[in-house]
PDB file of N, CA and C in Angstrom:
ATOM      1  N   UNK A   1      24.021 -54.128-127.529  1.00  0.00           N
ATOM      2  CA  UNK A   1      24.160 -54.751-128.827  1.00  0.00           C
ATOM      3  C   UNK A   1      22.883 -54.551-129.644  1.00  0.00           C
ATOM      4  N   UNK A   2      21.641 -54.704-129.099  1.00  0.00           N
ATOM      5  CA  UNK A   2      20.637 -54.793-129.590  1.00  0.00           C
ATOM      6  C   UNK A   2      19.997 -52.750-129.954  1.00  0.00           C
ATOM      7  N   UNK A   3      20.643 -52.178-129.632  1.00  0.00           N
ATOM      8  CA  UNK A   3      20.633 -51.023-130.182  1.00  0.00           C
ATOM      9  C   UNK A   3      21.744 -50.422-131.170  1.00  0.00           C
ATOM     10  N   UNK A   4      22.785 -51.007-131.248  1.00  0.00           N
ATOM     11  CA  UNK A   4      23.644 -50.777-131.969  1.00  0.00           C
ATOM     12  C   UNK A   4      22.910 -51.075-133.518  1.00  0.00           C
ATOM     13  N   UNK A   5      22.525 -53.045-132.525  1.00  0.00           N
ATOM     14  CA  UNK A   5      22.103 -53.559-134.492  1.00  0.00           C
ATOM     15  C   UNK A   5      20.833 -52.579-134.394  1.00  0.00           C
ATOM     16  N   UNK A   6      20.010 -52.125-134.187  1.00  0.00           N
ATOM     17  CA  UNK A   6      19.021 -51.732-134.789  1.00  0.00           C
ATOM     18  C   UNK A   6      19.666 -50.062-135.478  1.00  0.00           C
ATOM     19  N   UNK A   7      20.382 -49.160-135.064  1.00  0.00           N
ATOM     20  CA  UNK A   7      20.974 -48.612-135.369  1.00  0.00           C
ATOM     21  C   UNK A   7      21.624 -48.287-136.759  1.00  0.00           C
ATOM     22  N   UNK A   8      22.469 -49.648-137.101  1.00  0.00           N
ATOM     23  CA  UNK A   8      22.757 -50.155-138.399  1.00  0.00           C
ATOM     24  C   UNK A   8      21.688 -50.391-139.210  1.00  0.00           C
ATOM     25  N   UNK A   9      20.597 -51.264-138.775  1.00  0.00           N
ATOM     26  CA  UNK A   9      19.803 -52.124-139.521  1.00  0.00           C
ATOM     27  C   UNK A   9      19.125 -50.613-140.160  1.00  0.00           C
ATOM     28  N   UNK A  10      18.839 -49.090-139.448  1.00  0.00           N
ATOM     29  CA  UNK A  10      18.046 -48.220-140.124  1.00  0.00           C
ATOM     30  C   UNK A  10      19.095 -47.644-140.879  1.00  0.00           C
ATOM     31  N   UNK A  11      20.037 -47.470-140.697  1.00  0.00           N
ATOM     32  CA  UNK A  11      20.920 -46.699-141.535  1.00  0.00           C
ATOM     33  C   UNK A  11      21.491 -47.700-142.891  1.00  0.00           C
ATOM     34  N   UNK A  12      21.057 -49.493-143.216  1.00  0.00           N
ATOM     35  CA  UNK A  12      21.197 -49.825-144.183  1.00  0.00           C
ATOM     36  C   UNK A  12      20.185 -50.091-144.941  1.00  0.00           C
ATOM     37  N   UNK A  13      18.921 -49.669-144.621  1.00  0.00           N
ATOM     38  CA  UNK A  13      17.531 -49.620-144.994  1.00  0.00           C
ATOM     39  C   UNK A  13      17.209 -48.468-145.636  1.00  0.00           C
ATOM     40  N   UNK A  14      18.067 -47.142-144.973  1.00  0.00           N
ATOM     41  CA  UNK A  14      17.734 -46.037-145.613  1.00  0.00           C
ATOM     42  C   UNK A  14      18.837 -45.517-146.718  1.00  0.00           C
ATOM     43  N   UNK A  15      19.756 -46.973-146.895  1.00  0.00           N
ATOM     44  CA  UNK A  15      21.156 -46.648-148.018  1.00  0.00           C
ATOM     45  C   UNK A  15      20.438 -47.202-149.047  1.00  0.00           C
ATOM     46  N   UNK A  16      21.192 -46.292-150.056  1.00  0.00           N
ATOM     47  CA  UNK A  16      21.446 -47.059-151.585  1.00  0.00           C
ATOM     48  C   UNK A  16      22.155 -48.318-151.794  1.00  0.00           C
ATOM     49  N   UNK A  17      22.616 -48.463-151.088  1.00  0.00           N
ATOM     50  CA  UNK A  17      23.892 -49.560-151.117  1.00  0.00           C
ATOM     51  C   UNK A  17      24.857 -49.482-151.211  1.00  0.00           C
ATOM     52  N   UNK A  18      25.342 -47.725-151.036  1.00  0.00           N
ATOM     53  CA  UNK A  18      26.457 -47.710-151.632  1.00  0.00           C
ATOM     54  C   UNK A  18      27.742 -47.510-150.399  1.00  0.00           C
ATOM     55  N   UNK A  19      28.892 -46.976-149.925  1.00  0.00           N
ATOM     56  CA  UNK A  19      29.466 -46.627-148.726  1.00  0.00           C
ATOM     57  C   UNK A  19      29.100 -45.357-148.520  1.00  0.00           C
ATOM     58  N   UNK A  20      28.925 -44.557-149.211  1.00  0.00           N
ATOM     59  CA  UNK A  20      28.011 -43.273-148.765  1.00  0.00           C
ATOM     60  C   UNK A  20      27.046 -43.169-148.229  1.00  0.00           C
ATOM     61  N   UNK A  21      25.835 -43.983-149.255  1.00  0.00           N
ATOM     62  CA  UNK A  21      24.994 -44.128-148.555  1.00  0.00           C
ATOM     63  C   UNK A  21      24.274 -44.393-146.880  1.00  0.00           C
ATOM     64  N   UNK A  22      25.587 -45.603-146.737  1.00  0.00           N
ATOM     65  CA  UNK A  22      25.643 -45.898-145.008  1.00  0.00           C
ATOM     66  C   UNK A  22      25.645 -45.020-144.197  1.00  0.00           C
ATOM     67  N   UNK A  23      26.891 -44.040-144.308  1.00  0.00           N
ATOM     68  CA  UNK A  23      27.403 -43.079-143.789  1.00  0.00           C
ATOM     69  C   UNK A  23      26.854 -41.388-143.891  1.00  0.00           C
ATOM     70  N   UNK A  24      25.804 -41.713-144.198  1.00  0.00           N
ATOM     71  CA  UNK A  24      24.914 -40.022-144.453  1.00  0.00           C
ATOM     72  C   UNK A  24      24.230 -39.842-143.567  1.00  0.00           C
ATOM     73  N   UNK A  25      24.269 -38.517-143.138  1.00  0.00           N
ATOM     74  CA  UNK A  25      23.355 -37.988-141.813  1.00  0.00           C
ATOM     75  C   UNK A  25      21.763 -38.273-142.358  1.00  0.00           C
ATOM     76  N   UNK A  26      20.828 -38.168-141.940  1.00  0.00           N
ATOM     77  CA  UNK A  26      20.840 -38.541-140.142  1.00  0.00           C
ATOM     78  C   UNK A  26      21.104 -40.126-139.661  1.00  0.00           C
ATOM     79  N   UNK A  27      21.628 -41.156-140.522  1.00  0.00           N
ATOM     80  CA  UNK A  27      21.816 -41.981-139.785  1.00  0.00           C
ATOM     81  C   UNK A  27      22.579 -42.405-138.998  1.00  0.00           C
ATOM     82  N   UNK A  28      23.946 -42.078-139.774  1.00  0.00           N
ATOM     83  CA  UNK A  28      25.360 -42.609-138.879  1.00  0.00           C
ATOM     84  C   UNK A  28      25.470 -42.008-137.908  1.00  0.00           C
ATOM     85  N   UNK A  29      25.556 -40.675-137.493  1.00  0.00           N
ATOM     86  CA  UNK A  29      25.466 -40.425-136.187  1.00  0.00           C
ATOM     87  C   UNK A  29      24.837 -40.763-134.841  1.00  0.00           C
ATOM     88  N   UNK A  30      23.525 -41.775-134.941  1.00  0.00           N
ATOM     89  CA  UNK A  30      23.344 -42.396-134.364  1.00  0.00           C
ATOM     90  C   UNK A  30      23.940 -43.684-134.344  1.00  0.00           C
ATOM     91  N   UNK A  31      24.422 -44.232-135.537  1.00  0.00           N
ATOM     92  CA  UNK A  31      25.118 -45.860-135.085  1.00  0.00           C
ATOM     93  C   UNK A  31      26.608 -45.599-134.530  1.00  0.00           C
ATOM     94  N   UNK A  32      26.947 -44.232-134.384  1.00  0.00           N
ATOM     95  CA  UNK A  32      28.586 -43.682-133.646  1.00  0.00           C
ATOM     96  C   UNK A  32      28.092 -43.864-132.266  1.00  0.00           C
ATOM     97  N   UNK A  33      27.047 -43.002-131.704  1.00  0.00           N
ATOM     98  CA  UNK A  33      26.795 -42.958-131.047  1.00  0.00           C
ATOM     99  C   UNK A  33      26.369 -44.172-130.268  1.00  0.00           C
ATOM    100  N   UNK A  34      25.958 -45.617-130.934  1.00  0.00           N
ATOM    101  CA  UNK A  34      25.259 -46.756-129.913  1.00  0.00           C
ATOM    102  C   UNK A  34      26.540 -47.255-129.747  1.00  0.00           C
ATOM    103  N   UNK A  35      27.440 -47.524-130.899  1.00  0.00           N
ATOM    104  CA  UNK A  35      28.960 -47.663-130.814  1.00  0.00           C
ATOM    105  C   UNK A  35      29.526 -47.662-129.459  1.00  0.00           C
ATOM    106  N   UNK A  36      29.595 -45.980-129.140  1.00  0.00           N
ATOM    107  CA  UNK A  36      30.164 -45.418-128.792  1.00  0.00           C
ATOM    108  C   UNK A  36      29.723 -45.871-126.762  1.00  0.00           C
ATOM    109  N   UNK A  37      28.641 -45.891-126.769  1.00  0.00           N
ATOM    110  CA  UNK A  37      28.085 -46.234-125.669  1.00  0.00           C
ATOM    111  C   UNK A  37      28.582 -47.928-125.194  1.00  0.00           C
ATOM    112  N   UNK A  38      28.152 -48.515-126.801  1.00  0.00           N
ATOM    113  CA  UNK A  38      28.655 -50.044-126.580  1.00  0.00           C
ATOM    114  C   UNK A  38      30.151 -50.031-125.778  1.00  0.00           C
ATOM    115  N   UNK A  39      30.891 -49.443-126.424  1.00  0.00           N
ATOM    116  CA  UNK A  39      32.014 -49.491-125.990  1.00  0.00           C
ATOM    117  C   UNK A  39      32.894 -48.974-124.662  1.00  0.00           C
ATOM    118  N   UNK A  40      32.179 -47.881-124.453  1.00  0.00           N
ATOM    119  CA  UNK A  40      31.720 -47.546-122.979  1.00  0.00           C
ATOM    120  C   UNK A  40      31.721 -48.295-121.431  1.00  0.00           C
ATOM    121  N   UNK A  41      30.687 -49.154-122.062  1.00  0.00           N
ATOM    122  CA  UNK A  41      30.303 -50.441-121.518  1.00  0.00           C
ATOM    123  C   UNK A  41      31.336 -51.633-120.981  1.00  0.00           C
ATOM    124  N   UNK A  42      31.541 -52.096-122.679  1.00  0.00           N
ATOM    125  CA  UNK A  42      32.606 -52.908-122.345  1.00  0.00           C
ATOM    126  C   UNK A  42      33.794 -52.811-121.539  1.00  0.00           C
ATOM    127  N   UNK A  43      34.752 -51.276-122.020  1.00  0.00           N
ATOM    128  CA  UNK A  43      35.325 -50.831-121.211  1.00  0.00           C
ATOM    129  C   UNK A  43      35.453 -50.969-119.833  1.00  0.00           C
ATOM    130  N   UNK A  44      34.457 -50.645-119.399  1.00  0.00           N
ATOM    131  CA  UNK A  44      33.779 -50.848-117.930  1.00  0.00           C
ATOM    132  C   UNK A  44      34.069 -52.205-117.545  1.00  0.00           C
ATOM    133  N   UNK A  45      33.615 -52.597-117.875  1.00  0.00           N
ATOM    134  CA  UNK A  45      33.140 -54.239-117.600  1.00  0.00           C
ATOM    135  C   UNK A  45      34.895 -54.935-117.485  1.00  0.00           C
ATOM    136  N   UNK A  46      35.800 -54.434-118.849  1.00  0.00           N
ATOM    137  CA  UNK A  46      36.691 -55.339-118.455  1.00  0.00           C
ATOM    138  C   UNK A  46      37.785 -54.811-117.441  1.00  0.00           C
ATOM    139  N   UNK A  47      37.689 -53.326-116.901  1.00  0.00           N
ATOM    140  CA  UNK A  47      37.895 -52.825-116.382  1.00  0.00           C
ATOM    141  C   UNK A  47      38.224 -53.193-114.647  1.00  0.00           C
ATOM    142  N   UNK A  48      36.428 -53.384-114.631  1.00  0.00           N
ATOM    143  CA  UNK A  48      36.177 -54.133-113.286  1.00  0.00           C
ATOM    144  C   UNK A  48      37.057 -55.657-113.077  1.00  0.00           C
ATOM    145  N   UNK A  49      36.926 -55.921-114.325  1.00  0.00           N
ATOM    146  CA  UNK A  49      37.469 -57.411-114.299  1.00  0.00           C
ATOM    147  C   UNK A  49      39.231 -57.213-113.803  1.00  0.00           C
ATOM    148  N   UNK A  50      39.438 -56.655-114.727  1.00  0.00           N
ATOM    149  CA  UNK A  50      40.945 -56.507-114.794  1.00  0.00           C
ATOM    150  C   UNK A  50      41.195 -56.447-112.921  1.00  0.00           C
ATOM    151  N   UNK A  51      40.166 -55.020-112.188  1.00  0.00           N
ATOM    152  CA  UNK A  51      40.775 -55.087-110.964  1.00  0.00           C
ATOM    153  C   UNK A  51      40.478 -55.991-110.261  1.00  0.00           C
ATOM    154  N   UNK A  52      39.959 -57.100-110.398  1.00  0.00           N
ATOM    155  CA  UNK A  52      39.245 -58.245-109.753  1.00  0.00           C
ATOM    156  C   UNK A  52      40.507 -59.465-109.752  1.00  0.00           C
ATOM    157  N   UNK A  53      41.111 -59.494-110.934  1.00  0.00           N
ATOM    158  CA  UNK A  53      42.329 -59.935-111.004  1.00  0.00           C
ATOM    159  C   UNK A  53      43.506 -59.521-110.085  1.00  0.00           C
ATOM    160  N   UNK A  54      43.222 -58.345-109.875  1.00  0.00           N
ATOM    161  CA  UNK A  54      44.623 -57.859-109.142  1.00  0.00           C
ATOM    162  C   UNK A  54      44.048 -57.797-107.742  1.00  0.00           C
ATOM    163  N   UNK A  55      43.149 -57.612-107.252  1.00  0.00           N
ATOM    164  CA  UNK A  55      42.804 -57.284-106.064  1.00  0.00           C
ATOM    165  C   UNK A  55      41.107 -58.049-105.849  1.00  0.00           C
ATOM    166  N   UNK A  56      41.216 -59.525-105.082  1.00  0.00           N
ATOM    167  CA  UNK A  56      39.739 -59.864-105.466  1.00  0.00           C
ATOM    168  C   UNK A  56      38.389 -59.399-104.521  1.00  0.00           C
ATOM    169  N   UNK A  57      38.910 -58.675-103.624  1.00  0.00           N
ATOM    170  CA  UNK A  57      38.049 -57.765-102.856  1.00  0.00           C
ATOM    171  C   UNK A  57      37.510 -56.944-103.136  1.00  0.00           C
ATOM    172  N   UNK A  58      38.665 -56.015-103.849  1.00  0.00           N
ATOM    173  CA  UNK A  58      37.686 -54.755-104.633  1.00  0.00           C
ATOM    174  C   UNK A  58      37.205 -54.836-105.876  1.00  0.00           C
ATOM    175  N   UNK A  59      37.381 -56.175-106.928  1.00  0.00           N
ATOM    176  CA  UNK A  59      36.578 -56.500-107.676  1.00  0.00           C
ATOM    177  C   UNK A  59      35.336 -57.260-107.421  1.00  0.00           C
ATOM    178  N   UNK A  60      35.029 -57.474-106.453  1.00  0.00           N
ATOM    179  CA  UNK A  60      33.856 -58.200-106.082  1.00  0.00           C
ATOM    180  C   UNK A  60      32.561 -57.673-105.616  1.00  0.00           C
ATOM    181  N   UNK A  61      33.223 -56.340-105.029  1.00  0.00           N
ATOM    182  CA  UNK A  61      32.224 -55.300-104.017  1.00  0.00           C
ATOM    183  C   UNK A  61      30.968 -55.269-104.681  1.00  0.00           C
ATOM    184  N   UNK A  62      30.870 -54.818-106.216  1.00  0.00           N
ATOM    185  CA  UNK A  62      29.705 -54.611-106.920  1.00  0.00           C
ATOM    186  C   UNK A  62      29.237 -56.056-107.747  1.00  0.00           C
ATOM    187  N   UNK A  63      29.092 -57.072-106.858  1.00  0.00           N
ATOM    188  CA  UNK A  63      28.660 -58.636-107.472  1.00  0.00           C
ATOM    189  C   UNK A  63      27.899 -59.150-106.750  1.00  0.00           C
TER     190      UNK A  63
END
């Protein structure tokens, strides 16, 4: 999270204000990218969960 916001926070520092602005290289491609990882993550996470629900042995192994 804390790279995502910083991510944003440079790419609305280096906007005009406008929706273009946000979205102009070189910034946005890095806030896709922390995104992209964020989400990664989560994925993961509810992933594990989900099989922890169905099976509480093999969701537990890595706890």
């Amino acid at each position: 999270m804390r790279e995502l916001g910083a991510a944003l926070n440079g790419a609305a520092q280096a906007s005009d204000g406008s929706d273009a602005g946000y979205l102009r290289p070189p910034h946005w491609p890095g806030v896709v990218a922390a995104a992209g990882r964020l989400a990664g993550g989560m994925v993961s996470n509810d992933l594990r969960e989900l099989v922890a629900l169905h099976d509480p042995f093999l969701g537990t192994a890595d706890r």
